[in-house]
N, C-alpha and C. Protein backbone atom coordinates (compact mmCIF):
# COMPACT_ATOMS: atom_id res chain seq x y z
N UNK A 1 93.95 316.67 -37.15
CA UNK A 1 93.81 317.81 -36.27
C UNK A 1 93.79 317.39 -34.80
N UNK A 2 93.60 316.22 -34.53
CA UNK A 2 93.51 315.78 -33.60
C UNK A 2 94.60 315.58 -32.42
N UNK A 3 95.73 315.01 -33.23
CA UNK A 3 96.83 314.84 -32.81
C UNK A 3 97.15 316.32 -32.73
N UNK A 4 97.20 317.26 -33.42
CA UNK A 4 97.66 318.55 -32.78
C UNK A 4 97.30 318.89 -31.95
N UNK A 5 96.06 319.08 -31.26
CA UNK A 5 95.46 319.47 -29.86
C UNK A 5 96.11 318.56 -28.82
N UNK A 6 96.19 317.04 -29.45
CA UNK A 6 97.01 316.22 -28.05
C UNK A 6 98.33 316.73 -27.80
N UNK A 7 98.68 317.00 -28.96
CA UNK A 7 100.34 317.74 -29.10
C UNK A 7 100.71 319.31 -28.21
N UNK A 8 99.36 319.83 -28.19
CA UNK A 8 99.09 320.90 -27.45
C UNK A 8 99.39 320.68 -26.32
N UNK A 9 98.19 319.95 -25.59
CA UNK A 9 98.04 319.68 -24.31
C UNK A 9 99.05 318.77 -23.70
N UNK A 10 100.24 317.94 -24.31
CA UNK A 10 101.09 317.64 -24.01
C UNK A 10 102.34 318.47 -23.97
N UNK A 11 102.46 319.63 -24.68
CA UNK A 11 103.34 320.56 -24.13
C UNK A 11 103.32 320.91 -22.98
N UNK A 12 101.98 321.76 -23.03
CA UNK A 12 101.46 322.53 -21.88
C UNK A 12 101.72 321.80 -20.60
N UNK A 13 101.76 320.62 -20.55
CA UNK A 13 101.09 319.68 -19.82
C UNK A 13 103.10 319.74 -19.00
N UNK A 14 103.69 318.96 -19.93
CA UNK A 14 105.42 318.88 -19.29
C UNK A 14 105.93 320.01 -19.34
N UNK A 15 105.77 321.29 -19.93
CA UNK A 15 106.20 322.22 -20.08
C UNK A 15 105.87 322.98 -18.28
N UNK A 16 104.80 323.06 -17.86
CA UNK A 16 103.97 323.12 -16.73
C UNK A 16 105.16 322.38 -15.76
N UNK A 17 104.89 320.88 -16.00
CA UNK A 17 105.63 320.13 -14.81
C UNK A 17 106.87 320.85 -14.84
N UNK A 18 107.66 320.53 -15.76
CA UNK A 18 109.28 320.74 -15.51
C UNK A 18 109.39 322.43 -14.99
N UNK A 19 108.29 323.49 -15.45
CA UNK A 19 108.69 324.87 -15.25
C UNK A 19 108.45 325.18 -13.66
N UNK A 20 107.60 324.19 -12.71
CA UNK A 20 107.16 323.55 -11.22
C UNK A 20 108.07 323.50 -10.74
N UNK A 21 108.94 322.41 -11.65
CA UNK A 21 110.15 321.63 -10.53
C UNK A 21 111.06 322.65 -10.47
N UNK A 22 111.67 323.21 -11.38
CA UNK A 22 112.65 324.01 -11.65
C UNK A 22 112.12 325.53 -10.19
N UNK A 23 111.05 325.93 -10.63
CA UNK A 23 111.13 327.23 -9.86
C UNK A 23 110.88 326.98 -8.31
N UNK A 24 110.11 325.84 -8.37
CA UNK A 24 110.05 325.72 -6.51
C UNK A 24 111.43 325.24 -6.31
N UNK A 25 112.66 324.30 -6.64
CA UNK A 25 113.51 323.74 -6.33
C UNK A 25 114.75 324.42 -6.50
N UNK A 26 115.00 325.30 -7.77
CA UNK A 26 116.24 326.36 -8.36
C UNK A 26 116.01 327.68 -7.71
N UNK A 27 114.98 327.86 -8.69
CA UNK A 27 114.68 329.28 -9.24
C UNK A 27 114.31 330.74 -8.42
N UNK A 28 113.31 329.97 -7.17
CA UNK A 28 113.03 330.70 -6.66
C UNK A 28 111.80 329.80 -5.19
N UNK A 29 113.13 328.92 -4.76
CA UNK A 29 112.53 328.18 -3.73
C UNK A 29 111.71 329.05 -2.74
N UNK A 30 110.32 328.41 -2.17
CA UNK A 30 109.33 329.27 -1.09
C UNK A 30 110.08 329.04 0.14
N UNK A 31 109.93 330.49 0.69
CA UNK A 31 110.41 331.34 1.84
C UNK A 31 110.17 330.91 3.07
N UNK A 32 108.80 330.48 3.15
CA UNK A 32 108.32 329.86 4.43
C UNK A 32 107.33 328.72 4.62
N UNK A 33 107.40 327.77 3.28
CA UNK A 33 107.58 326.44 3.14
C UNK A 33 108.75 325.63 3.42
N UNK A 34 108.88 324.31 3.46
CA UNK A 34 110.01 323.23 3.19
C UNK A 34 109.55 323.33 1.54
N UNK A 35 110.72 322.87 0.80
CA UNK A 35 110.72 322.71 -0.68
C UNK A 35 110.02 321.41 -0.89
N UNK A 36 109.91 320.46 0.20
CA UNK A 36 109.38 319.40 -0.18
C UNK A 36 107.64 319.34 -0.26
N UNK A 37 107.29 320.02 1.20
CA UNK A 37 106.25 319.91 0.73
C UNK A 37 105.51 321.03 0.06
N UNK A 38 106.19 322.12 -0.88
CA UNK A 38 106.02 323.28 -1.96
C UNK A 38 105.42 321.95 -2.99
N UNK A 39 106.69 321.03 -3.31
CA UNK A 39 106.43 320.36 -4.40
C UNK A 39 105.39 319.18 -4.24
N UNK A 40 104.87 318.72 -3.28
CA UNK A 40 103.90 317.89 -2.70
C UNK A 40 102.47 318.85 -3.28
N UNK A 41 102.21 320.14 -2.92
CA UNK A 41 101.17 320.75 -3.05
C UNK A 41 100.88 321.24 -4.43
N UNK A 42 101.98 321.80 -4.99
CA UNK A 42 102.08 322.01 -6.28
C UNK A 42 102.17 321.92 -7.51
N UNK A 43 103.15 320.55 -7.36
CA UNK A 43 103.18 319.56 -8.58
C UNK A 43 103.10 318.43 -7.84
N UNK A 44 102.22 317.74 -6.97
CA UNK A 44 102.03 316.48 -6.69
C UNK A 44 100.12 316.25 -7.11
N UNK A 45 99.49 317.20 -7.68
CA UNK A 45 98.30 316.87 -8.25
C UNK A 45 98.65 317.10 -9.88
N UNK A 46 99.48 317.15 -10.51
CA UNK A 46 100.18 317.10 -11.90
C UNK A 46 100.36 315.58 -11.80
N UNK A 47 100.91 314.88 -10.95
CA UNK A 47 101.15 313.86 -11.57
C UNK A 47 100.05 312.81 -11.62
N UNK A 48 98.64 312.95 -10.87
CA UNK A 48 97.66 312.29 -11.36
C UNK A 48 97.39 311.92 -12.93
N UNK A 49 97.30 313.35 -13.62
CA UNK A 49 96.64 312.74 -14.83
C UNK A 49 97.65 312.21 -16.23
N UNK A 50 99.19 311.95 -15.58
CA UNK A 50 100.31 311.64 -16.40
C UNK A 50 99.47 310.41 -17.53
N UNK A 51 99.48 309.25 -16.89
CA UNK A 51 99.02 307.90 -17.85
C UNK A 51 97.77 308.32 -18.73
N UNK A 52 96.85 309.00 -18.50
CA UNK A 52 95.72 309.20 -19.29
C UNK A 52 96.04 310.18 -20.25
N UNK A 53 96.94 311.08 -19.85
CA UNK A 53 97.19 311.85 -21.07
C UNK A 53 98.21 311.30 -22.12
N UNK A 54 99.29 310.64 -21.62
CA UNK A 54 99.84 309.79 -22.94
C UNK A 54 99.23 308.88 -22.97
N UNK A 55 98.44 308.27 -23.36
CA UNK A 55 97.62 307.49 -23.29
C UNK A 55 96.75 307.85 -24.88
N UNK A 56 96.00 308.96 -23.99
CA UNK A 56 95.24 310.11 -24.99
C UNK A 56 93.99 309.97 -24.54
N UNK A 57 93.43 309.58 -23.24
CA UNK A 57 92.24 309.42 -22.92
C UNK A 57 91.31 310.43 -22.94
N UNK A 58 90.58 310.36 -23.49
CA UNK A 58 89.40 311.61 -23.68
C UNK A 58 89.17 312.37 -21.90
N UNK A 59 88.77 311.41 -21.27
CA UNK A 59 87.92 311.76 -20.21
C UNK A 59 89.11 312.34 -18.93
N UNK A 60 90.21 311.75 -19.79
CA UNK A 60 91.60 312.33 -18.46
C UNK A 60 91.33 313.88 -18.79
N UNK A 61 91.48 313.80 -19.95
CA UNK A 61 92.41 315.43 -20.87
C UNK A 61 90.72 316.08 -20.64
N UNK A 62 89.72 315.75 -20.01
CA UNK A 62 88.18 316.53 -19.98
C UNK A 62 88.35 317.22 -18.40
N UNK A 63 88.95 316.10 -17.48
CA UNK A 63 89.09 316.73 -16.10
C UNK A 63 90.60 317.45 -15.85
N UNK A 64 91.57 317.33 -16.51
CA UNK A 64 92.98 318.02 -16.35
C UNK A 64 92.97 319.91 -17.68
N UNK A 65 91.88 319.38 -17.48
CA UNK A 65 91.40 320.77 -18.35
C UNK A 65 91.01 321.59 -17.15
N UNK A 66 90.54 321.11 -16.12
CA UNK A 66 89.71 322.01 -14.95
C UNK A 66 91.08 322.42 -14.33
N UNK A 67 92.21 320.91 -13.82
CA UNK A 67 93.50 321.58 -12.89
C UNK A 67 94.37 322.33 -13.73
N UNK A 68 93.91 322.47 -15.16
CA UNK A 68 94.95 323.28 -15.68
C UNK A 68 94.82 324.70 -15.48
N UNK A 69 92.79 325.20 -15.01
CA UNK A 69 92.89 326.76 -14.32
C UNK A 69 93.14 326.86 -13.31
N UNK A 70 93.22 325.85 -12.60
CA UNK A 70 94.04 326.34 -10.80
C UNK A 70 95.53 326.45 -11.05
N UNK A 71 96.19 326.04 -12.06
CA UNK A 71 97.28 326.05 -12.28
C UNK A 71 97.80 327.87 -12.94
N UNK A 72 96.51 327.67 -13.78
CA UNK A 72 96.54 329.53 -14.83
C UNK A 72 96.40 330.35 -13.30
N UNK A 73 95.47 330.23 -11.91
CA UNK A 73 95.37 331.05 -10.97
C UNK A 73 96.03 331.43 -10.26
N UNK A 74 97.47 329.96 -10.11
CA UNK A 74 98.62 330.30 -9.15
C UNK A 74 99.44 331.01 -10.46
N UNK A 75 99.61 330.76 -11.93
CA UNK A 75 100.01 331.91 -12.49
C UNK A 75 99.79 333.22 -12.37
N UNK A 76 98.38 333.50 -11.81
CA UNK A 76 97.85 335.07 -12.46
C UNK A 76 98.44 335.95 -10.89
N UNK A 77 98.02 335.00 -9.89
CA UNK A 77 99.03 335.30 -8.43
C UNK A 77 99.55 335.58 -7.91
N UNK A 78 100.71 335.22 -8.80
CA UNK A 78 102.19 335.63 -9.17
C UNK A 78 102.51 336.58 -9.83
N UNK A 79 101.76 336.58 -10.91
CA UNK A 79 102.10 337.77 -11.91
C UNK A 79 101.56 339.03 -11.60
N UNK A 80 100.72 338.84 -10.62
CA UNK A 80 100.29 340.11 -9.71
C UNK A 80 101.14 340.51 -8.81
N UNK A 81 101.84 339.80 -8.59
CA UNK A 81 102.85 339.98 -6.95
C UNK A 81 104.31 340.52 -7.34
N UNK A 82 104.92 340.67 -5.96
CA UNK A 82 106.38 341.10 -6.23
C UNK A 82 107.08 340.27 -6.47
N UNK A 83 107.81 339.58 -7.59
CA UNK A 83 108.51 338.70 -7.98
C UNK A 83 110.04 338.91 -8.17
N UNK A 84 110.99 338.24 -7.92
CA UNK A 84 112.40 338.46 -8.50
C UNK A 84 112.32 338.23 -10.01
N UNK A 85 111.93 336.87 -10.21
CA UNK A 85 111.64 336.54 -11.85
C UNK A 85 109.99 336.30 -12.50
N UNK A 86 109.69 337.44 -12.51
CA UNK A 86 108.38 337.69 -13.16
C UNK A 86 107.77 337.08 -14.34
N UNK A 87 109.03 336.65 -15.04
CA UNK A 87 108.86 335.50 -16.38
C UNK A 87 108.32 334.17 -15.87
N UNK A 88 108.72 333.68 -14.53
CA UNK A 88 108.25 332.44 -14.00
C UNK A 88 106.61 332.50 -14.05
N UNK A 89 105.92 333.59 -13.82
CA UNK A 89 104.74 333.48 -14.04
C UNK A 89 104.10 333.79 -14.89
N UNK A 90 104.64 334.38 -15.98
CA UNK A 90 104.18 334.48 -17.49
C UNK A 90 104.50 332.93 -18.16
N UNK A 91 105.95 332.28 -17.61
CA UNK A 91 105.60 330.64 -18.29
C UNK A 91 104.50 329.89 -17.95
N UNK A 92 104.03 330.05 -16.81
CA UNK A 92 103.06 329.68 -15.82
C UNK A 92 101.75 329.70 -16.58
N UNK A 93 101.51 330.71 -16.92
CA UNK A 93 100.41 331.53 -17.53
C UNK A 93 100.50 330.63 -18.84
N UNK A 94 101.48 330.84 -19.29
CA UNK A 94 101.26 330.32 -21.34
C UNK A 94 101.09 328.61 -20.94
N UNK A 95 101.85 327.92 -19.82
CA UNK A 95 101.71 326.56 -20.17
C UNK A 95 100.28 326.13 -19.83
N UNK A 96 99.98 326.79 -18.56
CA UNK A 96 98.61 326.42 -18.24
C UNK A 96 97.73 326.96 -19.27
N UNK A 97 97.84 327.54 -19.99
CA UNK A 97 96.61 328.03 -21.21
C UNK A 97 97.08 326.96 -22.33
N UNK A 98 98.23 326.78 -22.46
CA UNK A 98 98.40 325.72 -23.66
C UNK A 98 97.87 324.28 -23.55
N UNK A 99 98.02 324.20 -21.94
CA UNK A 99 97.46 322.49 -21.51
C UNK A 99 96.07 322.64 -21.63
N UNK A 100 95.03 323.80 -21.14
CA UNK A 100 93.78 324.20 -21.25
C UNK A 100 93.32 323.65 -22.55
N UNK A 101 93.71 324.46 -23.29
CA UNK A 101 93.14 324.62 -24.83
C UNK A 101 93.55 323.37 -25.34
N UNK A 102 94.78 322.81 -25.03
CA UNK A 102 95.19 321.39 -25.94
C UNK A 102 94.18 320.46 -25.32
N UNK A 103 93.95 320.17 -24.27
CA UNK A 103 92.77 319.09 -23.60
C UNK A 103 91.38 319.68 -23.95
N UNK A 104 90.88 320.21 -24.27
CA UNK A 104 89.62 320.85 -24.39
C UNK A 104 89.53 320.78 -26.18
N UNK A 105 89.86 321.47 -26.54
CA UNK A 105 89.93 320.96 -28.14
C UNK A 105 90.28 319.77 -28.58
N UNK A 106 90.95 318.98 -27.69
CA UNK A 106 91.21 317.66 -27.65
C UNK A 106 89.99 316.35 -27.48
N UNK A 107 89.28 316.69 -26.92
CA UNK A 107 88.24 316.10 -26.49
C UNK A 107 87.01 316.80 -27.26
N UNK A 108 86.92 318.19 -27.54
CA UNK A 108 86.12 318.35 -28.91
C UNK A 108 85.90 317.59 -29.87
N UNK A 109 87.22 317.27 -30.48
CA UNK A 109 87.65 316.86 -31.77
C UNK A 109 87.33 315.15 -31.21
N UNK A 110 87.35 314.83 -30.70
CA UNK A 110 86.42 313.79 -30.41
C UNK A 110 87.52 312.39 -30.06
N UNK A 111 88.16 313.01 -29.02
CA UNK A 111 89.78 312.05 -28.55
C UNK A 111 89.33 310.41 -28.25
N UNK A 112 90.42 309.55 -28.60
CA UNK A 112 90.07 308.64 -27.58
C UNK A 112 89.24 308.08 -26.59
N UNK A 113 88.40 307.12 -26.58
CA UNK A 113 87.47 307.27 -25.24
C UNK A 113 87.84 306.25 -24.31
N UNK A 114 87.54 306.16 -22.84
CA UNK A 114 88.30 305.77 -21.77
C UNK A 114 88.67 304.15 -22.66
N UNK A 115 89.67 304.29 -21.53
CA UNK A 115 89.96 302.68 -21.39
C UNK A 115 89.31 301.84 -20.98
N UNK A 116 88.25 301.93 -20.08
CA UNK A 116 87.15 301.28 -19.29
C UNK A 116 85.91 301.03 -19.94
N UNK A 117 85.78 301.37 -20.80
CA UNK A 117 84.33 301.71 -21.42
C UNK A 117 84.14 300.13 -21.98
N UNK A 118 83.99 299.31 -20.98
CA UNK A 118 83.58 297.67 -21.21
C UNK A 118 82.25 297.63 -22.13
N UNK A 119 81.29 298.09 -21.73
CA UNK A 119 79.82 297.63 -21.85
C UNK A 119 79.40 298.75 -23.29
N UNK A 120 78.25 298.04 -23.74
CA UNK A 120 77.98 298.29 -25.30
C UNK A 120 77.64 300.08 -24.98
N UNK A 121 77.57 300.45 -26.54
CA UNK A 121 77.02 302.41 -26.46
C UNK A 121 75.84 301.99 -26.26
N UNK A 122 75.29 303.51 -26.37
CA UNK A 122 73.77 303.78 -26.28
C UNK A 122 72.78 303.36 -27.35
N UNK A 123 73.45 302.84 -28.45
CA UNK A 123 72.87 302.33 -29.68
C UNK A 123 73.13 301.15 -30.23
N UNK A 124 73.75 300.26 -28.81
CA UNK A 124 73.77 298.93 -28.61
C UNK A 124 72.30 298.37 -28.86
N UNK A 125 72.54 296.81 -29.44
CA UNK A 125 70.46 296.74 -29.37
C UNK A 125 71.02 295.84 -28.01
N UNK A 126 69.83 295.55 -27.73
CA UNK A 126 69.48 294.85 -26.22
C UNK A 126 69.58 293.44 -26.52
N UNK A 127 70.09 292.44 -26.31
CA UNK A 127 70.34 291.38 -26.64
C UNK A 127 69.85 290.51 -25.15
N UNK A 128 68.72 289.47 -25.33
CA UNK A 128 68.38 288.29 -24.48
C UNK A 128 66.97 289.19 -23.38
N UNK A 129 66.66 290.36 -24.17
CA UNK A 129 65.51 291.34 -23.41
C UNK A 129 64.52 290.01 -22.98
N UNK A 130 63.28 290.05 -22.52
CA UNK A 130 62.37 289.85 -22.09
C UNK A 130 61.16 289.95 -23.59
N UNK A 131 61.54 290.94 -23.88
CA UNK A 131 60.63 291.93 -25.06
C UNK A 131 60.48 290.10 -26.31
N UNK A 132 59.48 290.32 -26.99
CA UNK A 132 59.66 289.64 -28.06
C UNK A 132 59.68 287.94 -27.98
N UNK A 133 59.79 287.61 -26.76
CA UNK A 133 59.96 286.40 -27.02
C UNK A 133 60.40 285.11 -26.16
């Protein structure tokens, strides 16, 4: 079950990016931005959590769960507004809820844990204490 939620949140996740590139750059480039920096603001905090999510890092897919509702907000935004292609923000809407739910159930189900996690758990015994001896 596990792998399905990663499978989730990896849709959501490129489905998101590529539906970014396409509408700021094709689809429906901004009016009174440069396209460059549209895509600097928009999809240039997407590409932070790329390595941790193929990866499968628990603690990536725990914080790209949070940018995936600023992502659902510039959907809901849109889908409020006057749009030429109104579908751009209904994809908007489904990928950012698919990356949501795939990272969040992902890390439920009890994902991967960091790469960093050097030092023993919490139910490590204490080895060379003071205690005893």
């Amino acid at each position: 079950m596990i792998q399905l939620w990663r499978a989730v949140a990896l849709i959501g996740y490129f489905g998101l990016f590529g539906l970014l590139l396409l509408w700021l750059t094709w689809l429906e480039p901004p009016a009174h931005l440069p396209v460059a920096l549209a895509l600097i603001l928009w999809v240039g905090p997407l590409l932070c959590p790329t390595r941790g999510l193929l990866y499968g890092i628990s603690y990536t897919h725990a914080w790209t769960s949070f940018l995936a509702l600023f992502y659902f907000v510039f959907g809901v935004f849109h889908a409020a507004g006057p749009m030429a292609r109104p579908w751009l923000a209904w994809l908007d809407l489904g990928f950012s809820a698919l990356l949501f739910l795939g990272a969040v159930f992902y890390v439920r189900a009890g994902g991967r844990p960091s790469a960093r996690a050097d030092g023993p758990g919490p139910d490590a015994p204490i080895v060379g204490s003071a205690k005893g001896g």
